[in-house]
PDB file of N, CA and C in Angstrom:
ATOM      1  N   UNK A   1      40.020 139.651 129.891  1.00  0.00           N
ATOM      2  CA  UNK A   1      40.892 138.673 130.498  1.00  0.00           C
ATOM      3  C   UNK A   1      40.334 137.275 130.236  1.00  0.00           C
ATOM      4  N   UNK A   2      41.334 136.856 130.100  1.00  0.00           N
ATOM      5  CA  UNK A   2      40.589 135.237 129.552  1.00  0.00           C
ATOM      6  C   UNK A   2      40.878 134.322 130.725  1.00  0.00           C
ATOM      7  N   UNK A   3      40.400 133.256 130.882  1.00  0.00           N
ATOM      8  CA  UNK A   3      40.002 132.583 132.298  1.00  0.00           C
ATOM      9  C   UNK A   3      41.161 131.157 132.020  1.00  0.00           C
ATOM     10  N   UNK A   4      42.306 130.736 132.282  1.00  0.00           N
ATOM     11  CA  UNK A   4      42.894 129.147 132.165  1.00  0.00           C
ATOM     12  C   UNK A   4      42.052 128.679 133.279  1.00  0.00           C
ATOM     13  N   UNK A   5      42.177 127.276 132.043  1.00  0.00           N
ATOM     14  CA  UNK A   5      41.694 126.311 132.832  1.00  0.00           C
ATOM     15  C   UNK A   5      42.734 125.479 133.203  1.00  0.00           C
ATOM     16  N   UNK A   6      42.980 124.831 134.675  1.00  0.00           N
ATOM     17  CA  UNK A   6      43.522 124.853 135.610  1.00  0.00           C
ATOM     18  C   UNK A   6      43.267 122.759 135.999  1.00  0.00           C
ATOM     19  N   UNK A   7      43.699 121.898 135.646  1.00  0.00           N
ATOM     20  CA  UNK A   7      43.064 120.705 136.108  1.00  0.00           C
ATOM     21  C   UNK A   7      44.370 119.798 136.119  1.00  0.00           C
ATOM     22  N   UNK A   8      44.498 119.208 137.711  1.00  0.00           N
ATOM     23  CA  UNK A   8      45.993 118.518 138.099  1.00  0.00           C
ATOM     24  C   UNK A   8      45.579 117.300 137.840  1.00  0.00           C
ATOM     25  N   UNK A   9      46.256 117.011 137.168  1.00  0.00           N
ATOM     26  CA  UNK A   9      46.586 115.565 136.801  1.00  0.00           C
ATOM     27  C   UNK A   9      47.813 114.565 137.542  1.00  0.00           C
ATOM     28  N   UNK A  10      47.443 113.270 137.986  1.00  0.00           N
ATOM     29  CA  UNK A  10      48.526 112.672 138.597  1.00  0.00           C
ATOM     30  C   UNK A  10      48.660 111.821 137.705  1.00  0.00           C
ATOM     31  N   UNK A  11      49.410 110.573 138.380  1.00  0.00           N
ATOM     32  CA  UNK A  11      50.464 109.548 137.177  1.00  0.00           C
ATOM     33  C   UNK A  11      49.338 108.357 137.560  1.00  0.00           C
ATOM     34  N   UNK A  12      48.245 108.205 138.527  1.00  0.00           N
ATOM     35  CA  UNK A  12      47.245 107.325 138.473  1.00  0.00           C
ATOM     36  C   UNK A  12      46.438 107.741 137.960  1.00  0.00           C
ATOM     37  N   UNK A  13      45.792 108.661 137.477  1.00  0.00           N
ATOM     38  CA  UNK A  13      45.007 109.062 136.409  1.00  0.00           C
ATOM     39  C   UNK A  13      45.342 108.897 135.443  1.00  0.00           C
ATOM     40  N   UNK A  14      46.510 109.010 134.828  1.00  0.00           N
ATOM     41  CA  UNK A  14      47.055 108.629 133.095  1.00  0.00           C
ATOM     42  C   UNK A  14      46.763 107.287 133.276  1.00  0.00           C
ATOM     43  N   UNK A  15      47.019 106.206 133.822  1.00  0.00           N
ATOM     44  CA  UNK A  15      47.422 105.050 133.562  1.00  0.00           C
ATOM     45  C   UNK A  15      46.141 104.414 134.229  1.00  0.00           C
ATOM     46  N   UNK A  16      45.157 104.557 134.198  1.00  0.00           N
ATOM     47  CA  UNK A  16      43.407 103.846 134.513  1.00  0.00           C
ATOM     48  C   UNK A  16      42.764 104.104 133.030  1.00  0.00           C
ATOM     49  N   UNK A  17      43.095 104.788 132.054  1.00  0.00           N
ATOM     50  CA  UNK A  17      42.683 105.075 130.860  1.00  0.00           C
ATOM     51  C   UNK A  17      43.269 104.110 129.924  1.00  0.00           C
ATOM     52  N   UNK A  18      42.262 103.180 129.035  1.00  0.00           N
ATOM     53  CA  UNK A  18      42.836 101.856 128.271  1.00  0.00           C
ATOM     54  C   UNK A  18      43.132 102.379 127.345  1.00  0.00           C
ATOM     55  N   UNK A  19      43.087 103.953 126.935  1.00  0.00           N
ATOM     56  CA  UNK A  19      43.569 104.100 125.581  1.00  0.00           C
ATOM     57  C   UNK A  19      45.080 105.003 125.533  1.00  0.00           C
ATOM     58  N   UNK A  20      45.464 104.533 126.726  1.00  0.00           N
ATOM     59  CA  UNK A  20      47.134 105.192 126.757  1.00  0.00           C
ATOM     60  C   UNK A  20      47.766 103.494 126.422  1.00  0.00           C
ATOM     61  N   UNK A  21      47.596 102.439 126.515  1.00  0.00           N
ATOM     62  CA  UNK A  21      48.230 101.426 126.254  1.00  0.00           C
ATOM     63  C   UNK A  21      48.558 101.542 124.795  1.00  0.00           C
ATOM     64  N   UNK A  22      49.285 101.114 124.654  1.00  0.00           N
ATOM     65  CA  UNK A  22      50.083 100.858 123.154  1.00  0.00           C
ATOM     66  C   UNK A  22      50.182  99.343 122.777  1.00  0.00           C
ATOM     67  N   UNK A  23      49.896  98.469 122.288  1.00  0.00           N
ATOM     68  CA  UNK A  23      50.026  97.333 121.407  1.00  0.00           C
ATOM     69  C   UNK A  23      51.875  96.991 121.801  1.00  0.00           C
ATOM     70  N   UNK A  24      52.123  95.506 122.590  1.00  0.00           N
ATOM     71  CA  UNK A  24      53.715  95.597 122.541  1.00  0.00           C
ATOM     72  C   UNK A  24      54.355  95.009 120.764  1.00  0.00           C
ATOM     73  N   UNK A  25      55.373  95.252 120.700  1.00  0.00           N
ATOM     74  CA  UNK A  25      55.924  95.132 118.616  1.00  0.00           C
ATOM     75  C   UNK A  25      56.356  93.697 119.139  1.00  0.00           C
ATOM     76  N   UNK A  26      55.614  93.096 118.008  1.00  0.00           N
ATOM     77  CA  UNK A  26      56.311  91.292 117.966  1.00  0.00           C
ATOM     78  C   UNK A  26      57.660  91.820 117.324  1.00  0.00           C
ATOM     79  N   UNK A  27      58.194  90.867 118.583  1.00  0.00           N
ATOM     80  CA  UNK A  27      60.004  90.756 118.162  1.00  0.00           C
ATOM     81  C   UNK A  27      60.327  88.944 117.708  1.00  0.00           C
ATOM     82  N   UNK A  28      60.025  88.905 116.233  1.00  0.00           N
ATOM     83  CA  UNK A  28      60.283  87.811 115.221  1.00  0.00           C
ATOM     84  C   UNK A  28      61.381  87.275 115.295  1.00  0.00           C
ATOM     85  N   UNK A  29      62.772  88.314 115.259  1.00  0.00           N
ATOM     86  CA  UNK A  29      63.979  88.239 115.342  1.00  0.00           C
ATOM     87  C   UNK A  29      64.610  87.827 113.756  1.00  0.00           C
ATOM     88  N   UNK A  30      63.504  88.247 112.844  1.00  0.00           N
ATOM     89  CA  UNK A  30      63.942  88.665 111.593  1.00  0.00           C
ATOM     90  C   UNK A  30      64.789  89.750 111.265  1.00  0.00           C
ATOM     91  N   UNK A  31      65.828  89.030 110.773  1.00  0.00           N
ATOM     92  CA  UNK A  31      66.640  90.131 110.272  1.00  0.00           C
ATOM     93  C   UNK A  31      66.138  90.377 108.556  1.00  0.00           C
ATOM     94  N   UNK A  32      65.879  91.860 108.466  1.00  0.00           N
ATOM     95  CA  UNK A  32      65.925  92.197 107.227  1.00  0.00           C
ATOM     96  C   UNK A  32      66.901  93.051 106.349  1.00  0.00           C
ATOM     97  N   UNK A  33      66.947  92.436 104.933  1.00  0.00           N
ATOM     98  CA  UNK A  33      67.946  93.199 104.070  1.00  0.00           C
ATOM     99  C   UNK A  33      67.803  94.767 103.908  1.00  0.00           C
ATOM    100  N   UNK A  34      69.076  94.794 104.048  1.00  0.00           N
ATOM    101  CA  UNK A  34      69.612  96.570 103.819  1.00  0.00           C
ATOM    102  C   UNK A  34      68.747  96.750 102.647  1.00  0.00           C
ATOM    103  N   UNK A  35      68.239  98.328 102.382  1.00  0.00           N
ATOM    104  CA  UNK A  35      67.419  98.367 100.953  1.00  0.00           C
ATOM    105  C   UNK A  35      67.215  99.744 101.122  1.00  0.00           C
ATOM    106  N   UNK A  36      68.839 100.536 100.374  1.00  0.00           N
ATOM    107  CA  UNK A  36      68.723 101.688 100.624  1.00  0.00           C
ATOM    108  C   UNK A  36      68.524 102.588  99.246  1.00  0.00           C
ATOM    109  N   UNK A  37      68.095 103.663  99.521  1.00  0.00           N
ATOM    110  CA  UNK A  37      67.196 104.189  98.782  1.00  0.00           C
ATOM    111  C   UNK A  37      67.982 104.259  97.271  1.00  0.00           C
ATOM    112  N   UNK A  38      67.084 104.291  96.244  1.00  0.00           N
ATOM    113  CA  UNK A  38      68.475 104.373  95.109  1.00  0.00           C
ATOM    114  C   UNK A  38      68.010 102.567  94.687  1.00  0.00           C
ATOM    115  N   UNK A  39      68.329 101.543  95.720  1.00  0.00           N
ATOM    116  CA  UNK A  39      68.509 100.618  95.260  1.00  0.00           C
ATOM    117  C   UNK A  39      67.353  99.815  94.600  1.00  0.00           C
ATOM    118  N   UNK A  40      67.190  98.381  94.086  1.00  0.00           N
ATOM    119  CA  UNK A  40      66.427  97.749  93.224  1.00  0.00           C
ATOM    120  C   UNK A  40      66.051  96.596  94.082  1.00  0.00           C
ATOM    121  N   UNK A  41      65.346  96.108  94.291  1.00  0.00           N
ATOM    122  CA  UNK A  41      64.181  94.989  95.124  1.00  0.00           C
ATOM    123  C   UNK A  41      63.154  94.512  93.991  1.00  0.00           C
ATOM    124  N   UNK A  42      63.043  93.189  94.340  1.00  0.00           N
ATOM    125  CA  UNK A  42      62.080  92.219  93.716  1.00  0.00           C
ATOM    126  C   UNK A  42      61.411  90.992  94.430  1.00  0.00           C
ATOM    127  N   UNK A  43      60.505  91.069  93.933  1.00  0.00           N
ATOM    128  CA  UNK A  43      59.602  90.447  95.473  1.00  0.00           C
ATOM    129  C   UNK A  43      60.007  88.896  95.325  1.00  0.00           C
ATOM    130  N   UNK A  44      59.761  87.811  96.151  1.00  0.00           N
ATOM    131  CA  UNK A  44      60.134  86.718  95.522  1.00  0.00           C
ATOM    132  C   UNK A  44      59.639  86.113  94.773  1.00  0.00           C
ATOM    133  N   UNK A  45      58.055  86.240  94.309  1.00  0.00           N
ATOM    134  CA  UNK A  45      57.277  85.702  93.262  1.00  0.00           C
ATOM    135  C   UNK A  45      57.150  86.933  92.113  1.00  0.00           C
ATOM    136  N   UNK A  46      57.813  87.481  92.320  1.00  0.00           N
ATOM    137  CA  UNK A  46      57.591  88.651  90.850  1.00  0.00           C
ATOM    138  C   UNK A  46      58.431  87.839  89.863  1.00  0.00           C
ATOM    139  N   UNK A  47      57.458  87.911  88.616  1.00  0.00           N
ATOM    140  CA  UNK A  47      57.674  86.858  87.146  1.00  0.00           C
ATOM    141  C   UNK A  47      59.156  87.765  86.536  1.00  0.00           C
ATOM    142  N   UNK A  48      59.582  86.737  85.759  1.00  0.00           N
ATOM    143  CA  UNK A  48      60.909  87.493  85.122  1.00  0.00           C
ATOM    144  C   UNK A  48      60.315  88.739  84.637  1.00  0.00           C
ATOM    145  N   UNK A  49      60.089  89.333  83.912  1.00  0.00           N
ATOM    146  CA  UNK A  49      59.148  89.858  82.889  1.00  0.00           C
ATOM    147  C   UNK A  49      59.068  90.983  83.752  1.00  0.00           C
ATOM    148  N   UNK A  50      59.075  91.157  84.715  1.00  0.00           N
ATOM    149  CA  UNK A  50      58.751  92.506  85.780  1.00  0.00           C
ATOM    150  C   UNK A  50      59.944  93.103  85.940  1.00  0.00           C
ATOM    151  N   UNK A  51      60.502  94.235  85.576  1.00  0.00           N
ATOM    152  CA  UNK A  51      61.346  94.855  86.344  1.00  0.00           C
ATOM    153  C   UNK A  51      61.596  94.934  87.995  1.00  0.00           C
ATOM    154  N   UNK A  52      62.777  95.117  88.140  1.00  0.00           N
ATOM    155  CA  UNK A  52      63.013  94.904  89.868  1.00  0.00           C
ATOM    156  C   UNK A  52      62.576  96.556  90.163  1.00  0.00           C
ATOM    157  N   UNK A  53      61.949  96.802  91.216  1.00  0.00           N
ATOM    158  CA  UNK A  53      60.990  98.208  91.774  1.00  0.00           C
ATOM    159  C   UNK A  53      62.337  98.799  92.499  1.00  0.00           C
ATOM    160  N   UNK A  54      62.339 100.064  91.954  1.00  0.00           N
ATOM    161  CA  UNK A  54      63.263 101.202  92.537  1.00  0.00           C
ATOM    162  C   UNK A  54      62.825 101.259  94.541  1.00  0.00           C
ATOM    163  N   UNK A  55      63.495 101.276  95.084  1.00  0.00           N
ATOM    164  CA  UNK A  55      63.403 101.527  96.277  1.00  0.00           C
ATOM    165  C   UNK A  55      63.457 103.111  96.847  1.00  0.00           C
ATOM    166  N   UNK A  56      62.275 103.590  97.329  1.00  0.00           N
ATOM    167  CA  UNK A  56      62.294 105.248  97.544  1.00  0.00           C
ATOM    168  C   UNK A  56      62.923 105.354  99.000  1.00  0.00           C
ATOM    169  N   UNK A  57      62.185 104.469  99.691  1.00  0.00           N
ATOM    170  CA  UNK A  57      63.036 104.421 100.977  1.00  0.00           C
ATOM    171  C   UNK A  57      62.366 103.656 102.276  1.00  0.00           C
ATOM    172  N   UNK A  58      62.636 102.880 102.990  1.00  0.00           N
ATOM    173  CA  UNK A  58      61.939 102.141 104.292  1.00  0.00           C
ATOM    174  C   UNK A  58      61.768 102.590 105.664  1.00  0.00           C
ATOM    175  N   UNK A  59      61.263 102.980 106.379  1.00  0.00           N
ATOM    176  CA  UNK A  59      61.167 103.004 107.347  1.00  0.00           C
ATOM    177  C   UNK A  59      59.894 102.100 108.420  1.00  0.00           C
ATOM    178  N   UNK A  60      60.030 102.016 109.298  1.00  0.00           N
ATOM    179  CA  UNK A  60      59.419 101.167 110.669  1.00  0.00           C
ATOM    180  C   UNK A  60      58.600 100.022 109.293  1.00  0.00           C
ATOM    181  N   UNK A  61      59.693  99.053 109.038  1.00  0.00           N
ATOM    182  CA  UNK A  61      58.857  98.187 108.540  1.00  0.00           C
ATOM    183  C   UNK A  61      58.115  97.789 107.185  1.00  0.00           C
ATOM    184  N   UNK A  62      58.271  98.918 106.692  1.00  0.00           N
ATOM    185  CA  UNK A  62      57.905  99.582 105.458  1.00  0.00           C
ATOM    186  C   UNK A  62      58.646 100.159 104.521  1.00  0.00           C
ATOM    187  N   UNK A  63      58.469  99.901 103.370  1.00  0.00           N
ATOM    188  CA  UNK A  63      59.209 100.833 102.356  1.00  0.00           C
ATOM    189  C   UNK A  63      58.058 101.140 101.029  1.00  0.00           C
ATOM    190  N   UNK A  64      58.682 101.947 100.330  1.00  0.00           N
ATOM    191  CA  UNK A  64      57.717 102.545  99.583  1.00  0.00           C
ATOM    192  C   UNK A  64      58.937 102.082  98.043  1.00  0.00           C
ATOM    193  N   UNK A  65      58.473 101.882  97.190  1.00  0.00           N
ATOM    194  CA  UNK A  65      58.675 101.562  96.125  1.00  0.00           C
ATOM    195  C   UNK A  65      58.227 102.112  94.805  1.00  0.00           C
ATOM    196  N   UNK A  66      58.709 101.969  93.497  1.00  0.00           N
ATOM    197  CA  UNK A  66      57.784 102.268  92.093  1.00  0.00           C
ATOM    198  C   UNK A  66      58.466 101.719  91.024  1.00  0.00           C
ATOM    199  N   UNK A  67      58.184 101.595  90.065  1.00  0.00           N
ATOM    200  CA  UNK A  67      58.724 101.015  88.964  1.00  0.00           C
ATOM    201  C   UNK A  67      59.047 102.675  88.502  1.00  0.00           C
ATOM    202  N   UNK A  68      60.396 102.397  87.375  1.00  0.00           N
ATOM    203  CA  UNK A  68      60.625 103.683  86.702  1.00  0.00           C
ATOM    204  C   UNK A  68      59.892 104.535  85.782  1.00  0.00           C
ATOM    205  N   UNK A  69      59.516 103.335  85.044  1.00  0.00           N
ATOM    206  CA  UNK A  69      58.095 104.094  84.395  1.00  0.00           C
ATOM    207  C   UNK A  69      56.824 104.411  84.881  1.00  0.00           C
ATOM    208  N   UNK A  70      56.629 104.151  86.279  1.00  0.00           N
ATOM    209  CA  UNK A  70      55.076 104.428  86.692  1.00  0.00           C
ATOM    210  C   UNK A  70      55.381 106.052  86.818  1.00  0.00           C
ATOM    211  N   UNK A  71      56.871 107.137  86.787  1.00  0.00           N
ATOM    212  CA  UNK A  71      56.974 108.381  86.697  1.00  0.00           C
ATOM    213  C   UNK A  71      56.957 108.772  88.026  1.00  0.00           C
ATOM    214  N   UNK A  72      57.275 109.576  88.671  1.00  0.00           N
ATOM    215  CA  UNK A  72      57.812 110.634  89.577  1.00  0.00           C
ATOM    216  C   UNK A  72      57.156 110.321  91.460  1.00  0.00           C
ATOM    217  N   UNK A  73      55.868 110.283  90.695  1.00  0.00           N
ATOM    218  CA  UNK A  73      55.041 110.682  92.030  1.00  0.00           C
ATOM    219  C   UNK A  73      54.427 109.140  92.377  1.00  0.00           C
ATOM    220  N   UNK A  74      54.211 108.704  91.700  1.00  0.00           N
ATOM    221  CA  UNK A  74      53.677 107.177  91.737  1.00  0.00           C
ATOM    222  C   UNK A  74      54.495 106.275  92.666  1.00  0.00           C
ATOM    223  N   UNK A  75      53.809 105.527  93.229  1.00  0.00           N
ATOM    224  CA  UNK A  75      54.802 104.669  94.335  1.00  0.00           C
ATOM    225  C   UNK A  75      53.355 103.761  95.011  1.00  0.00           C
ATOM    226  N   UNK A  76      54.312 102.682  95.822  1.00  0.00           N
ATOM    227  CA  UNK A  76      53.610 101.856  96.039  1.00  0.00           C
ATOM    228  C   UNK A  76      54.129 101.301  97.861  1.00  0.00           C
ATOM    229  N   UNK A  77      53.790 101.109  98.791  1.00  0.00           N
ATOM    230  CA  UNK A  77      54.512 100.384  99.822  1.00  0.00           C
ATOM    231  C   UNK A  77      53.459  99.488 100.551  1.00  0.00           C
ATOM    232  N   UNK A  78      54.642  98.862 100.522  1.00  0.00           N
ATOM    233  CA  UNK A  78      54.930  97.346 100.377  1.00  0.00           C
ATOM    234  C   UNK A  78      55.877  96.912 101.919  1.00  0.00           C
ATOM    235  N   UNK A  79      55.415  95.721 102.687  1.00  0.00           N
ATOM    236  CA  UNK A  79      56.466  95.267 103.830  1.00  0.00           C
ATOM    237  C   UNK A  79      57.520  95.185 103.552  1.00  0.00           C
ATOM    238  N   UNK A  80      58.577  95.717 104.380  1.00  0.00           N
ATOM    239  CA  UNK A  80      59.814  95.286 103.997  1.00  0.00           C
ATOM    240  C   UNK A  80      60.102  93.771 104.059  1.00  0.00           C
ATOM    241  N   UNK A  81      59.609  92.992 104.424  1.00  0.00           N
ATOM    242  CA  UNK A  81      60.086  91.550 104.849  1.00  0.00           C
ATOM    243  C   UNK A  81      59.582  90.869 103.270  1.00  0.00           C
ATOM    244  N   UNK A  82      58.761  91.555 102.409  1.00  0.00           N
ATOM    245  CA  UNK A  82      58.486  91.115 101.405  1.00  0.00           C
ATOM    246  C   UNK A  82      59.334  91.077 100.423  1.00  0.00           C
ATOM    247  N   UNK A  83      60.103  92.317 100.113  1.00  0.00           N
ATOM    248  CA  UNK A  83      61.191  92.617  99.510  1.00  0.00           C
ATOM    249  C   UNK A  83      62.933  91.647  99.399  1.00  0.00           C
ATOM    250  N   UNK A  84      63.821  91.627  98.370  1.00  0.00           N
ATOM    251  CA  UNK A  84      64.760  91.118  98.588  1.00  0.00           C
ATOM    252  C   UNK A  84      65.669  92.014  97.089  1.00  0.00           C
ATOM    253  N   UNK A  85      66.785  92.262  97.637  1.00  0.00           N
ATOM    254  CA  UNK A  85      68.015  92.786  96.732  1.00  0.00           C
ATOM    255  C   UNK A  85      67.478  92.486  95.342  1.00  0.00           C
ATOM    256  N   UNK A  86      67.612  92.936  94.147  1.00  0.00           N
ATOM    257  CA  UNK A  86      68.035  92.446  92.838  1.00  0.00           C
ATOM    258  C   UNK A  86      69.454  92.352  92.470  1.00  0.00           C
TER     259      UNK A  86
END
C-alpha cells in the first residue's frame, strides 16, 4: 500500500510566495500588421537586394520567419513589431 501525501493548502499560502507573481504585459497600444502565414514581410532596413522573408507564422508577439532558400526547416524569429507587409 502506498502512503498519499496529504498537505491543505489555502489561498494565503499561494499568494505570500514571490514566485507566483507574473510580470504585468506593457500595453503600448501598438497596433500591429496582419502577417499571416503564407505571407512576405521585410524589415524596414532590409537592403533592396534581400528578398522579403516568408512568414511561417506569429504568435504572442513573435513570428518566426525564413527566406525560401534557407530550405524547409530553417527559420528565424524575429518581433513582430519589427516586421512590415511586402
Amino acid at each position: 500500500m502506498s502512503k498519499k501525501l496529504r498537505h491543505q493548502i489555502n489561498d494565503n499560502e499561494l499568494s505570500s510566495h514571490d514566485h507566483f507573481h507574473l510580470p504585468a504585459k506593457k500595453q503600448t497600444g501598438e497596433v500591429l500588421e496582419l502577417l499571416p502565414p503564407g505571407s512576405f514581410a521585410k524589415f524596414a532596413n532590409q537592403p533592396n537586394d534581400l528578398p522579403p522573408f516568408q512568414v511561417i507564422d506569429c504568435k504572442g508577439g513573435r513570428c518566426r520567419v525564413r527566406q525560401q532558400s534557407w530550405g524547409r526547416y530553417v527559420h528565424w524569429e524575429v518581433e513582430h513589431n519589427r516586421l512590415k507587409s511586402a
